[in-house]
Each structure stands twice: as C-alpha cells, then as structure tokens.
PDB file of N, CA and C in Angstrom:
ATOM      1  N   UNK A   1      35.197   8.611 -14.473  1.00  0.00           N
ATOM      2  CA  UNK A   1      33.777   8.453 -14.724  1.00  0.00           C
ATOM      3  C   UNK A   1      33.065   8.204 -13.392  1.00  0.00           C
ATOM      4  N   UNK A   2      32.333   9.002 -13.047  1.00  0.00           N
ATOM      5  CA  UNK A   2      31.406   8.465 -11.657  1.00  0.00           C
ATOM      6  C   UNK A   2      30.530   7.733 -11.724  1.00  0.00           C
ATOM      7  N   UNK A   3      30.222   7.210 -10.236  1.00  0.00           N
ATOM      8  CA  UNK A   3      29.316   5.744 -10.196  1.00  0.00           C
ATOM      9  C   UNK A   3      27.876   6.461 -10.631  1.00  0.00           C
ATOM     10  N   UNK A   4      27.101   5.393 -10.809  1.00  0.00           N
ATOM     11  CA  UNK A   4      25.811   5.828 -10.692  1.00  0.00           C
ATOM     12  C   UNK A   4      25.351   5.098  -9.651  1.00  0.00           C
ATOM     13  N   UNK A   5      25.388   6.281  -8.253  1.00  0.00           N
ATOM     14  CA  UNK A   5      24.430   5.448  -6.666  1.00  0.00           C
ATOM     15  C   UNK A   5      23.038   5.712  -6.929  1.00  0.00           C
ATOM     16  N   UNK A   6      22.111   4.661  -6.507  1.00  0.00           N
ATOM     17  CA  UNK A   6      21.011   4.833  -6.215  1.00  0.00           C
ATOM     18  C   UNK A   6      20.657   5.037  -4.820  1.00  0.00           C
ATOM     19  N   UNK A   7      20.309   5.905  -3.992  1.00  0.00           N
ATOM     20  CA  UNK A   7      19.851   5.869  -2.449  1.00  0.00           C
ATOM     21  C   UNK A   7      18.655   5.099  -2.591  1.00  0.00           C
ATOM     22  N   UNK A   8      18.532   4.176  -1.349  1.00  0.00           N
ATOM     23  CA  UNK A   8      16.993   4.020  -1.051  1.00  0.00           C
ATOM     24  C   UNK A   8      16.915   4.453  -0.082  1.00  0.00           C
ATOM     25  N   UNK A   9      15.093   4.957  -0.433  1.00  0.00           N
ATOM     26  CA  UNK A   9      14.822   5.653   0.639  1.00  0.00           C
ATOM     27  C   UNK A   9      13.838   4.927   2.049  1.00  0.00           C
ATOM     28  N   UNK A  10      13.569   5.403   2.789  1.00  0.00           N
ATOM     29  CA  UNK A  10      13.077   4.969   3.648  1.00  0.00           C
ATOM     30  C   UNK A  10      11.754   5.769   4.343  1.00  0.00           C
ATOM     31  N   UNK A  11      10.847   4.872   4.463  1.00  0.00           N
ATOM     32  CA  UNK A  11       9.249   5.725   4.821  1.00  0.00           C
ATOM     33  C   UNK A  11       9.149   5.039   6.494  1.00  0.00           C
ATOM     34  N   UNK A  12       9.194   5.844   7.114  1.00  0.00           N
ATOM     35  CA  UNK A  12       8.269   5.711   8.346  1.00  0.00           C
ATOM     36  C   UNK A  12       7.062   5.819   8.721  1.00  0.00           C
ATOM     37  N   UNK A  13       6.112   5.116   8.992  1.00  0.00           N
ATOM     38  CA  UNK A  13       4.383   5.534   8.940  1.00  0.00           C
ATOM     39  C   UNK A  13       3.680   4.393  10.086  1.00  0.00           C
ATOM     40  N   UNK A  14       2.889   5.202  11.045  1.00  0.00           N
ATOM     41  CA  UNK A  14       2.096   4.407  12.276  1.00  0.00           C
ATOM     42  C   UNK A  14       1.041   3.539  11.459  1.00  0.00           C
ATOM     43  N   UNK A  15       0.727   2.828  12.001  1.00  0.00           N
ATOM     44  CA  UNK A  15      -0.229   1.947  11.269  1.00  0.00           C
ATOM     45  C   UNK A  15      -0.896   1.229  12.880  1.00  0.00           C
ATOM     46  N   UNK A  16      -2.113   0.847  12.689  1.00  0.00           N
ATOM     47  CA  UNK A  16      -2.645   0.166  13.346  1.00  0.00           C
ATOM     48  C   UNK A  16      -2.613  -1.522  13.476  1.00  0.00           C
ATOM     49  N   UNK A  17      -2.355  -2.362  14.267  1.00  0.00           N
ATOM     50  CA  UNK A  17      -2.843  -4.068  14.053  1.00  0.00           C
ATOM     51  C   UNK A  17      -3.736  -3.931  15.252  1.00  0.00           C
ATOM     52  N   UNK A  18      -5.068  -4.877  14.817  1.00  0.00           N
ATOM     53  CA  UNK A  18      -6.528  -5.108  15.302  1.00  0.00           C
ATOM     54  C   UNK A  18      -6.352  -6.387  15.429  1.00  0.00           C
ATOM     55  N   UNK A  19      -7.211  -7.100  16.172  1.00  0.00           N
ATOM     56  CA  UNK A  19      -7.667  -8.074  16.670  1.00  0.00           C
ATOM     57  C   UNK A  19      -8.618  -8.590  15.217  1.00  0.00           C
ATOM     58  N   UNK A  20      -9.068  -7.516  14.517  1.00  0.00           N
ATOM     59  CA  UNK A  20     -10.208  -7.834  13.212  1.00  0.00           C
ATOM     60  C   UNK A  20      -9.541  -7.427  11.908  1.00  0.00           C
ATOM     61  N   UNK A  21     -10.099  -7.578  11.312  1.00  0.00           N
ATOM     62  CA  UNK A  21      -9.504  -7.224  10.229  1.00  0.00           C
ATOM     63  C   UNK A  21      -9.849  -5.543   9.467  1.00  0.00           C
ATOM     64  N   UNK A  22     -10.764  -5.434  10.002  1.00  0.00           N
ATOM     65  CA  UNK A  22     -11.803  -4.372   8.924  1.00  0.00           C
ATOM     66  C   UNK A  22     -10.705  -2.961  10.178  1.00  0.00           C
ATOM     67  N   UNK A  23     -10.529  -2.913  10.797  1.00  0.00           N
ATOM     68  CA  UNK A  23      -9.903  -2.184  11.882  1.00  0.00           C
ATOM     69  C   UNK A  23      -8.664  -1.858  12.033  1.00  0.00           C
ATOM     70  N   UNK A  24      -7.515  -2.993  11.031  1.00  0.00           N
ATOM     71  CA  UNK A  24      -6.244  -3.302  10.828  1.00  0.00           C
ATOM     72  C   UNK A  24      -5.598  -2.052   9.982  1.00  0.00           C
ATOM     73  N   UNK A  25      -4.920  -1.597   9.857  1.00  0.00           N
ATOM     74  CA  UNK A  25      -4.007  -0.480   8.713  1.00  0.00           C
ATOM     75  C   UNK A  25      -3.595  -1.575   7.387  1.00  0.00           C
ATOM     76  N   UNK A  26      -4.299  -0.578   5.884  1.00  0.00           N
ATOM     77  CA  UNK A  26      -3.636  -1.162   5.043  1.00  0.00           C
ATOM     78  C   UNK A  26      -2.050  -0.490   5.202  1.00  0.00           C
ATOM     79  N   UNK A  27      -0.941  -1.610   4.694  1.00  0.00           N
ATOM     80  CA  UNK A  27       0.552  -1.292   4.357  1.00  0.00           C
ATOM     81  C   UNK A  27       0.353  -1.036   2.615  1.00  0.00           C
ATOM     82  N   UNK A  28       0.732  -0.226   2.540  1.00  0.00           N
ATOM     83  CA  UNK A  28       0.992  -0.180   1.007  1.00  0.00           C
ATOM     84  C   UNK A  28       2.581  -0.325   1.123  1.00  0.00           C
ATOM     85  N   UNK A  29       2.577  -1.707   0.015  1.00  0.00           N
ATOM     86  CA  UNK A  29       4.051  -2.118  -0.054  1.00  0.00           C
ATOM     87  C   UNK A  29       4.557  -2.220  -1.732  1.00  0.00           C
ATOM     88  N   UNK A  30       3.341  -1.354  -2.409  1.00  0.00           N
ATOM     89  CA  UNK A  30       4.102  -1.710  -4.078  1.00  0.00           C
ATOM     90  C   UNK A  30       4.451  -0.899  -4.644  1.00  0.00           C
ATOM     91  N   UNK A  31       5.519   0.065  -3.596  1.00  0.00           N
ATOM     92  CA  UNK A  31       6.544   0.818  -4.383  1.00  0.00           C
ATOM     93  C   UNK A  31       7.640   0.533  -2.935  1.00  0.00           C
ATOM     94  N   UNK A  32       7.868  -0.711  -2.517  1.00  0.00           N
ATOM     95  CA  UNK A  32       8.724  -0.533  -1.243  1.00  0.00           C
ATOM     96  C   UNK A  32       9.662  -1.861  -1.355  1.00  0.00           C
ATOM     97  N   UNK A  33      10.485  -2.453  -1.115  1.00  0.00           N
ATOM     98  CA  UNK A  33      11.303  -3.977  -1.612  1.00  0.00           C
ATOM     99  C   UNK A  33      11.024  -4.615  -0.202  1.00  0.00           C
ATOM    100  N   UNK A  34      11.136  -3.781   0.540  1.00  0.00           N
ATOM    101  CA  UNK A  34      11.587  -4.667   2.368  1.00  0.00           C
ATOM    102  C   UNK A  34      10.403  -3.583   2.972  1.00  0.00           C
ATOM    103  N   UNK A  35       9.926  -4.284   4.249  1.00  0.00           N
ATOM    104  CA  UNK A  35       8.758  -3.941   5.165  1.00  0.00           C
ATOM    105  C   UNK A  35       9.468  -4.456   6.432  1.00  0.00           C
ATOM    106  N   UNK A  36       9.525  -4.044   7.746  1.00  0.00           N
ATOM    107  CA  UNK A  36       9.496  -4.289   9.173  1.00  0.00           C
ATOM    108  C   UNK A  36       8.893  -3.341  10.301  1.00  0.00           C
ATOM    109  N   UNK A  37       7.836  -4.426  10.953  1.00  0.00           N
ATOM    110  CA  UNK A  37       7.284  -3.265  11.987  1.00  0.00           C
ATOM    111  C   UNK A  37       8.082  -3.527  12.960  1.00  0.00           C
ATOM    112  N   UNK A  38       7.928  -2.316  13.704  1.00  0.00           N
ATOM    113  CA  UNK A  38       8.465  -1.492  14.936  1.00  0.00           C
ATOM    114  C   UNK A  38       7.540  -1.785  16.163  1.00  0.00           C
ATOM    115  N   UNK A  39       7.284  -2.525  16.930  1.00  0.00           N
ATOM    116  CA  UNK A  39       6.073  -2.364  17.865  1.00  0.00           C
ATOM    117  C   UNK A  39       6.441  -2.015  19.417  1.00  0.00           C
ATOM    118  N   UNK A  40       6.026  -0.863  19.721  1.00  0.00           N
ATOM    119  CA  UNK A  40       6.939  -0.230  20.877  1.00  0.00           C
ATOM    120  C   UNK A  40       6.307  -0.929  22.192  1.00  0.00           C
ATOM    121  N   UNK A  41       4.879  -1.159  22.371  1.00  0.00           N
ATOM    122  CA  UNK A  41       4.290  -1.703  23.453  1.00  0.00           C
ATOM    123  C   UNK A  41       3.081  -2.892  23.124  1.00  0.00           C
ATOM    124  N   UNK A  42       2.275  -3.650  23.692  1.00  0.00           N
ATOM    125  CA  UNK A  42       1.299  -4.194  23.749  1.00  0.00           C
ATOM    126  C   UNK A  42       1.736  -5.730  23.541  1.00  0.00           C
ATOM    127  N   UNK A  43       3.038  -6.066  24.162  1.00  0.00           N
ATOM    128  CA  UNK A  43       2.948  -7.142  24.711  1.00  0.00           C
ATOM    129  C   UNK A  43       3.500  -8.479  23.549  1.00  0.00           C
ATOM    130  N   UNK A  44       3.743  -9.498  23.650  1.00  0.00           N
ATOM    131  CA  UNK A  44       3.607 -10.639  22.655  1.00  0.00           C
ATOM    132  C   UNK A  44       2.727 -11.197  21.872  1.00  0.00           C
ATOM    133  N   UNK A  45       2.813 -10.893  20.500  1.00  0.00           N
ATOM    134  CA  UNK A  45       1.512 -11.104  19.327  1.00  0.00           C
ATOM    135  C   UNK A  45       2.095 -12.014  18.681  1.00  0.00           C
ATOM    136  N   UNK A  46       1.103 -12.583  18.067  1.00  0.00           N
ATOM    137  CA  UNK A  46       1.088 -13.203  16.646  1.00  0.00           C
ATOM    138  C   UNK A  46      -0.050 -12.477  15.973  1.00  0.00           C
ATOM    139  N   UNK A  47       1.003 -12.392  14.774  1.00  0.00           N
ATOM    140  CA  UNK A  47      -0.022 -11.416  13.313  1.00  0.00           C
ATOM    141  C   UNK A  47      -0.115 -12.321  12.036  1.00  0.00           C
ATOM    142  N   UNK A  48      -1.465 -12.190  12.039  1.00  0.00           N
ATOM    143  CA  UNK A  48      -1.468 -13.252  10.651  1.00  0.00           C
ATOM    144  C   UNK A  48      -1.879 -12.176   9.715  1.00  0.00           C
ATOM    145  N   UNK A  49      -1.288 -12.528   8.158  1.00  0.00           N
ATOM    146  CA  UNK A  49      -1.140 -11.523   7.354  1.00  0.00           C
ATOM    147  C   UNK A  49      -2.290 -11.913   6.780  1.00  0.00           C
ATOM    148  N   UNK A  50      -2.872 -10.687   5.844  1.00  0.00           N
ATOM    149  CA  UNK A  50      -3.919 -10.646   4.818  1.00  0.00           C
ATOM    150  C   UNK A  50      -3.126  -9.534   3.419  1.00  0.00           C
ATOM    151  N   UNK A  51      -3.824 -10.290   2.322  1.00  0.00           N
ATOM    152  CA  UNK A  51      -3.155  -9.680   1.366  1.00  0.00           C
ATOM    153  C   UNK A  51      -4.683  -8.818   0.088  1.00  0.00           C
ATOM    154  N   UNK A  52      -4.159  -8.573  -0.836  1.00  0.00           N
ATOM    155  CA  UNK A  52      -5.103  -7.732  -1.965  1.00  0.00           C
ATOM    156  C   UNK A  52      -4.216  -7.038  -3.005  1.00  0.00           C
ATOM    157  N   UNK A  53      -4.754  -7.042  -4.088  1.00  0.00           N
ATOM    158  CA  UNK A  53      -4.230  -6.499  -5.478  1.00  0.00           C
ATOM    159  C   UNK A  53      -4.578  -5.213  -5.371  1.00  0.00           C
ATOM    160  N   UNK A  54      -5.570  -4.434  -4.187  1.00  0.00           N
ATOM    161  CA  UNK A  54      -6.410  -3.321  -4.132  1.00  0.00           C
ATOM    162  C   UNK A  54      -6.137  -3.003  -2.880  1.00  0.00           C
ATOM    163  N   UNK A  55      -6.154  -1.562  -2.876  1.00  0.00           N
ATOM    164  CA  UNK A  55      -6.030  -1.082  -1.297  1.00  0.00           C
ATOM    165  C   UNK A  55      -7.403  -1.164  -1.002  1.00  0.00           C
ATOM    166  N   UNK A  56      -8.327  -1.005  -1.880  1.00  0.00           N
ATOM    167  CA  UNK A  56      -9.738  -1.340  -0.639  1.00  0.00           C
ATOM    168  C   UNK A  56     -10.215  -2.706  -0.896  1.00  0.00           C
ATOM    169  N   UNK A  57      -9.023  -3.637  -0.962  1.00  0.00           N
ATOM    170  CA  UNK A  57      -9.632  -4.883  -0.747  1.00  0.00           C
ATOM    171  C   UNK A  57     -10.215  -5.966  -2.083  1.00  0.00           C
ATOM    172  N   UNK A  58     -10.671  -6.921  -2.298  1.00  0.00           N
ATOM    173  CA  UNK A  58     -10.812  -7.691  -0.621  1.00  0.00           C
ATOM    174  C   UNK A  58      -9.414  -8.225  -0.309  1.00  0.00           C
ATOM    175  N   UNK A  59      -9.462  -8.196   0.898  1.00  0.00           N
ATOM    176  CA  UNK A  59      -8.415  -8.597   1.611  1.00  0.00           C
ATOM    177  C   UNK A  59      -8.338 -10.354   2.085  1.00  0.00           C
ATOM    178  N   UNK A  60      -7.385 -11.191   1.785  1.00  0.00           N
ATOM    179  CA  UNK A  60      -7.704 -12.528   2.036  1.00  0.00           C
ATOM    180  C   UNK A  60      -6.650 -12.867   2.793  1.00  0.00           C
ATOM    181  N   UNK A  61      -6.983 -13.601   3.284  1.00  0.00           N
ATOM    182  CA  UNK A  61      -5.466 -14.317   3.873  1.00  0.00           C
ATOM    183  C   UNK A  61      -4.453 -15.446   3.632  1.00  0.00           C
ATOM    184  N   UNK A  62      -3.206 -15.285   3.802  1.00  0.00           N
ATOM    185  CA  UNK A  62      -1.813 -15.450   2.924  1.00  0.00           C
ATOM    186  C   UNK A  62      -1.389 -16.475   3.604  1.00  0.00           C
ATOM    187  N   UNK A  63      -1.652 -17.879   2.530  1.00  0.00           N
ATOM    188  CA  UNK A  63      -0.791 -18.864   2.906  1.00  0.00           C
ATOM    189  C   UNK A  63       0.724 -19.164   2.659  1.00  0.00           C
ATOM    190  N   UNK A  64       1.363 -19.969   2.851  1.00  0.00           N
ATOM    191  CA  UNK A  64       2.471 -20.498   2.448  1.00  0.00           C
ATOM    192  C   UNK A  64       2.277 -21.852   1.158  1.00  0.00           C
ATOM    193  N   UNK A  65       3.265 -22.007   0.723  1.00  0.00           N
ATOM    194  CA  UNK A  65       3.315 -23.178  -0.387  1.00  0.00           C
ATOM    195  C   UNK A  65       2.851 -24.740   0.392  1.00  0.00           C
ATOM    196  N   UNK A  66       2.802 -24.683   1.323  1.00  0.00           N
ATOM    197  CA  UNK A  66       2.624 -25.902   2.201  1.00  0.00           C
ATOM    198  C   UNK A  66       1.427 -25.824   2.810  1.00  0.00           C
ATOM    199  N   UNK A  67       0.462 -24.830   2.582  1.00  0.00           N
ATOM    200  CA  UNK A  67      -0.906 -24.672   3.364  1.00  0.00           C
ATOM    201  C   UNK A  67      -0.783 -24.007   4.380  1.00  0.00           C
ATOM    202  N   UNK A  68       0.717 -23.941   5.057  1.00  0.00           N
ATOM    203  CA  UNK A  68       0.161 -23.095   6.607  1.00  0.00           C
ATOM    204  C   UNK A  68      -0.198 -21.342   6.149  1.00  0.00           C
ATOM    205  N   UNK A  69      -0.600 -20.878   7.507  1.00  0.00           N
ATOM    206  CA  UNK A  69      -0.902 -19.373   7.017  1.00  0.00           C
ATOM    207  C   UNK A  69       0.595 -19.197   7.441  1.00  0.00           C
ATOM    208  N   UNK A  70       0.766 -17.813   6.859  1.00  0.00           N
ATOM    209  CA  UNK A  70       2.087 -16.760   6.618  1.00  0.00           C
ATOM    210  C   UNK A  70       1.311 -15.724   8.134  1.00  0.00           C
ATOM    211  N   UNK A  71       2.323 -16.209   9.111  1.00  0.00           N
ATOM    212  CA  UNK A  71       2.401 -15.308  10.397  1.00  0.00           C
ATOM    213  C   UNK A  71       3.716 -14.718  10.847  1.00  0.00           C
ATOM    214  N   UNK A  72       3.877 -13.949  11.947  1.00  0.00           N
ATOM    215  CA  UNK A  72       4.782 -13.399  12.468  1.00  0.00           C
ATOM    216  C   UNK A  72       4.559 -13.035  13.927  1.00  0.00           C
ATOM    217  N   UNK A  73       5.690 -13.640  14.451  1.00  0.00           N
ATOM    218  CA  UNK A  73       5.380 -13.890  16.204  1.00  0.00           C
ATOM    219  C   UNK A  73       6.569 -12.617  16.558  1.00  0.00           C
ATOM    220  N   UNK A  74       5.827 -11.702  17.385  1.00  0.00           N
ATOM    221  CA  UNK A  74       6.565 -11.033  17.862  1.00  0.00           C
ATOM    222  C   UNK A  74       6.152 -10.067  19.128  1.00  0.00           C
ATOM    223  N   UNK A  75       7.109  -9.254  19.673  1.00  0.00           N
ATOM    224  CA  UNK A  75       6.194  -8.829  21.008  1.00  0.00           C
ATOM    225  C   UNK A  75       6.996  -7.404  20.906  1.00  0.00           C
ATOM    226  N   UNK A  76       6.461  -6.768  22.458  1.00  0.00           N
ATOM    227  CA  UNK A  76       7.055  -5.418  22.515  1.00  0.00           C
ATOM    228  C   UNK A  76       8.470  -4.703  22.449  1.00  0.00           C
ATOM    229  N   UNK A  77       8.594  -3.796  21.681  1.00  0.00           N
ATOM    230  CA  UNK A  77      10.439  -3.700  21.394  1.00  0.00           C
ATOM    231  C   UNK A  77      10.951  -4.372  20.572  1.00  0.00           C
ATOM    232  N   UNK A  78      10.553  -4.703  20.045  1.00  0.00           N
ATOM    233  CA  UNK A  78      10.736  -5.448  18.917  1.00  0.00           C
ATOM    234  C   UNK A  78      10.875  -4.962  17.537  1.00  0.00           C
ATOM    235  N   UNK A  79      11.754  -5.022  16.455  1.00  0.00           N
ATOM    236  CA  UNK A  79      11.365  -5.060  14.978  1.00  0.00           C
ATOM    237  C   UNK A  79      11.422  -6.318  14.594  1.00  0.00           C
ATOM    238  N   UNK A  80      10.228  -6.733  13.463  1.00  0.00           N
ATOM    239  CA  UNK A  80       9.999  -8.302  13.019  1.00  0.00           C
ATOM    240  C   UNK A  80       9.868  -7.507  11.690  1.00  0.00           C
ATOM    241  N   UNK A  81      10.805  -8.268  10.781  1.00  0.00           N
ATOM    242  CA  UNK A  81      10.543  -8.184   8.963  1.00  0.00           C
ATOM    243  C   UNK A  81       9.232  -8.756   8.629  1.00  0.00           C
ATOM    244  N   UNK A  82       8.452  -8.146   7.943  1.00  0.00           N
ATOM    245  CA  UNK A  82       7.470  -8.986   7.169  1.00  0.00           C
ATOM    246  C   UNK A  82       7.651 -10.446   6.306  1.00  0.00           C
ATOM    247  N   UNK A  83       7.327 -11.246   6.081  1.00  0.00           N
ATOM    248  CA  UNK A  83       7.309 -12.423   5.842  1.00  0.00           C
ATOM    249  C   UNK A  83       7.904 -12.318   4.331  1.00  0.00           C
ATOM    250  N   UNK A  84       8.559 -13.391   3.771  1.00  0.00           N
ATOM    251  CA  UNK A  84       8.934 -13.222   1.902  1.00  0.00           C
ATOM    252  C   UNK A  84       7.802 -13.757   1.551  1.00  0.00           C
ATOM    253  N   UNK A  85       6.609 -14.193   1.906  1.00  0.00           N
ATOM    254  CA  UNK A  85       5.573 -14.962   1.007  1.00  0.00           C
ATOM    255  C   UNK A  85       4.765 -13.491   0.997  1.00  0.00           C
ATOM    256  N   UNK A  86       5.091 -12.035   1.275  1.00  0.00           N
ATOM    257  CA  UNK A  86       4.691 -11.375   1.419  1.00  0.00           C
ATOM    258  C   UNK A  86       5.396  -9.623  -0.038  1.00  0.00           C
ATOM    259  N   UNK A  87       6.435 -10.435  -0.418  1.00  0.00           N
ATOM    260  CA  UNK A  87       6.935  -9.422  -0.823  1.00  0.00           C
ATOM    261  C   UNK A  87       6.231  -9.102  -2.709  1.00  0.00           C
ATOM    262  N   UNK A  88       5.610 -10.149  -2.953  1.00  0.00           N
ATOM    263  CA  UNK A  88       5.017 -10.134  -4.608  1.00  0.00           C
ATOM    264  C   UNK A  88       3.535  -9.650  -4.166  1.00  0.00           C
ATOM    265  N   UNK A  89       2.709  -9.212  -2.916  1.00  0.00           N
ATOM    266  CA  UNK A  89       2.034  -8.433  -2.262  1.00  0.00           C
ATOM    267  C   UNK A  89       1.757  -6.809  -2.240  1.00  0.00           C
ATOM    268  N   UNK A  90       1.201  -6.001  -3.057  1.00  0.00           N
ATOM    269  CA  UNK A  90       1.019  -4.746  -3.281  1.00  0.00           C
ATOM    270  C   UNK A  90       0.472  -3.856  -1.840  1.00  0.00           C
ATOM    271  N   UNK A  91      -0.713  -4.675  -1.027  1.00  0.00           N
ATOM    272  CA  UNK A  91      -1.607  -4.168  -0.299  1.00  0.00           C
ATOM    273  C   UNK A  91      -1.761  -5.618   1.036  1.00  0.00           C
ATOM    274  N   UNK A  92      -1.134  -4.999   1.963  1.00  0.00           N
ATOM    275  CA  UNK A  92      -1.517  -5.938   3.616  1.00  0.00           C
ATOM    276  C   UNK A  92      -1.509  -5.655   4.366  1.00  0.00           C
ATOM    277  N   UNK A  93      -2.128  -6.596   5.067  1.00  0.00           N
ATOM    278  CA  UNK A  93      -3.135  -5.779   6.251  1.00  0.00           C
ATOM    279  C   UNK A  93      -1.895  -7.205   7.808  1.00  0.00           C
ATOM    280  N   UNK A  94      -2.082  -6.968   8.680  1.00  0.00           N
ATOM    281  CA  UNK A  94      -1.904  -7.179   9.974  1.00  0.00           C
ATOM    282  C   UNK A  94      -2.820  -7.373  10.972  1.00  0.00           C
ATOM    283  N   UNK A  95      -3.273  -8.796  11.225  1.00  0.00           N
ATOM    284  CA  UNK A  95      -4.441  -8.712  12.111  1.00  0.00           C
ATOM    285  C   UNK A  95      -3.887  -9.387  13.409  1.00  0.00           C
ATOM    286  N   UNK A  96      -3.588  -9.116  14.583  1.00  0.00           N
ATOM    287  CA  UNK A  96      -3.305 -10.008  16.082  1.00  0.00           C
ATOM    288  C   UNK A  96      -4.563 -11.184  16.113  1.00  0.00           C
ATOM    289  N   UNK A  97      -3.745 -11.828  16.565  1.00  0.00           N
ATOM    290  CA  UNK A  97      -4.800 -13.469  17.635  1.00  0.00           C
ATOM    291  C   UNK A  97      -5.305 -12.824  18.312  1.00  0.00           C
ATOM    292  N   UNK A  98      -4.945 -11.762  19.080  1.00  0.00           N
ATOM    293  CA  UNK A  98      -5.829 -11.671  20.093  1.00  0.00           C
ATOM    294  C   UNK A  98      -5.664 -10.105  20.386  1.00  0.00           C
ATOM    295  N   UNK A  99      -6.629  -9.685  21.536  1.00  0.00           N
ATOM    296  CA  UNK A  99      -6.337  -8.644  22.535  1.00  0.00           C
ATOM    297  C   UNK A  99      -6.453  -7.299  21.572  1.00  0.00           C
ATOM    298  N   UNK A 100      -6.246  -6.212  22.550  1.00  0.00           N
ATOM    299  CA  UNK A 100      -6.531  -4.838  21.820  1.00  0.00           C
ATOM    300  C   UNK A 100      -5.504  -4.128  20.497  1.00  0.00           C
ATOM    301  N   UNK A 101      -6.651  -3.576  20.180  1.00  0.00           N
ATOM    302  CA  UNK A 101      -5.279  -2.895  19.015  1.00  0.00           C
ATOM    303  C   UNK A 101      -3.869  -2.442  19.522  1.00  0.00           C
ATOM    304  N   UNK A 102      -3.239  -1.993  18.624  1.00  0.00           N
ATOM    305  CA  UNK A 102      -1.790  -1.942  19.338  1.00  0.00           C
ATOM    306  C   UNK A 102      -1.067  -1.128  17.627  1.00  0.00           C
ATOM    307  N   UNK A 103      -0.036   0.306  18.526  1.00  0.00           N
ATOM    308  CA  UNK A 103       0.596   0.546  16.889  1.00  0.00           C
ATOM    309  C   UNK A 103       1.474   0.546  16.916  1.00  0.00           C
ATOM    310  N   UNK A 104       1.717   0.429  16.106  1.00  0.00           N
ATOM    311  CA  UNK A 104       3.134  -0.104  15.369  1.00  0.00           C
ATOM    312  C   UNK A 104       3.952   0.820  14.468  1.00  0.00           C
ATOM    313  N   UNK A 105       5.200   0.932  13.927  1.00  0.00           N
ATOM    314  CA  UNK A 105       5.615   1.654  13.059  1.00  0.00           C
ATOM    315  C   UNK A 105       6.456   1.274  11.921  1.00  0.00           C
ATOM    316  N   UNK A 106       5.427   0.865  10.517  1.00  0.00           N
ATOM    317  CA  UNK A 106       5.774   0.346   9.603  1.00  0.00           C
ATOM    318  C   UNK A 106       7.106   0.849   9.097  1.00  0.00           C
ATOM    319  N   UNK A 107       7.974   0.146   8.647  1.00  0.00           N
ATOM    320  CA  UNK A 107       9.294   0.675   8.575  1.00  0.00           C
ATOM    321  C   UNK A 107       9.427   0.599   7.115  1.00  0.00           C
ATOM    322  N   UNK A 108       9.115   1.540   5.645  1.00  0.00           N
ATOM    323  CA  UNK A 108       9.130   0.821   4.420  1.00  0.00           C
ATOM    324  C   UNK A 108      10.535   1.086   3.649  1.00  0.00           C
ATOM    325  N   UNK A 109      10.957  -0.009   2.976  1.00  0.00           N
ATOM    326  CA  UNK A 109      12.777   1.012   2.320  1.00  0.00           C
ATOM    327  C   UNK A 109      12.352   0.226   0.871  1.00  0.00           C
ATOM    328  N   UNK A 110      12.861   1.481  -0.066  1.00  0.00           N
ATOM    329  CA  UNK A 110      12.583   0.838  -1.394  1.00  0.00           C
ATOM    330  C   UNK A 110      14.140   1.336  -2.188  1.00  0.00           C
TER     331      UNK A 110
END
C-alpha cells in the first residue's frame, strides 16, 4: 500500500520593508504555515510587525501576551523567521525603525 506524501511547497516573492507603513509590502501568509525573510543588503534593522484580517487593511500593530510589540532584529545576509505571535495572522506588513527602504525576499512554505 503506498504512503500518502504531501509536498510543501514553497513561494519565493520580493517584497518591500519601509521606514512607514503605507510603503511596506503586504505578506500574504493565509495559505502559508512558516514565513522567513531573506534580506540581501541594507544593513542592521529592526522590523516591527503590523497585522490585518484584510489585505487592504487596516493594518495595526502586533503585540505579544506581555504588552511588548512583536519585532525582529536582523541585518544584511541574513534569513530571520517571522515571529509565532505572527502565525494565526492572514495579512503583514514589515515596517524598519529606521532608514531607507530595503528588499527583501519573503520566503513562504505551506
């Protein structure tokens, strides 16, 4: 009797992170289990996440159970997983502390 494999597949897609929000790439993550960006250049960031039930929003931003915000510190060459306070999340956005946009390459596997 043969197995029944499921492959998952895997989406590659550029996306933008902004300094703002309105400027940021939505991720559509609600057909995906795991998210990690790829960020080839622009240095050491912190990205604070924004979330939505809607791809056009509104977009709010994603705390933790303890009040802090849900961030991710990471820099160039790098892959950083998206956060788990992030995975019951359909639609998020990626905004930097600081400095110019910068892209990235959302890594999605479902």
């Amino acid at each position: 009797m043969p197995f029944n494999i499921n492959r998952r597949t895997v989406l590659r897609t550029q996306i933008t992170l902004s300094a703002t929000l309105a400027n940021s790439t939505v991720i559509d993550m609600s057909e995906h289990a795991a998210v990690a960006l790829q960020l080839a250049a622009g240095g050491s960031n912190n990205i604070t996440w924004y979330g939505s039930s809607g791809f056009d929003g509104p977009f709010v931003q994603v705390f933790k159970a303890d009040g802090s915000a849900v961030t991710t510190n990471t820099g160039s060459n790098r892959i950083a997983a998206t956060p788990d306070e992030l995975f019951c999340l359909p639609f998020v956005k990626g905004v930097l502390s600081s400095g110019s946009d910068i892209t990235a390459t959302a890594i999605l596997k479902s």
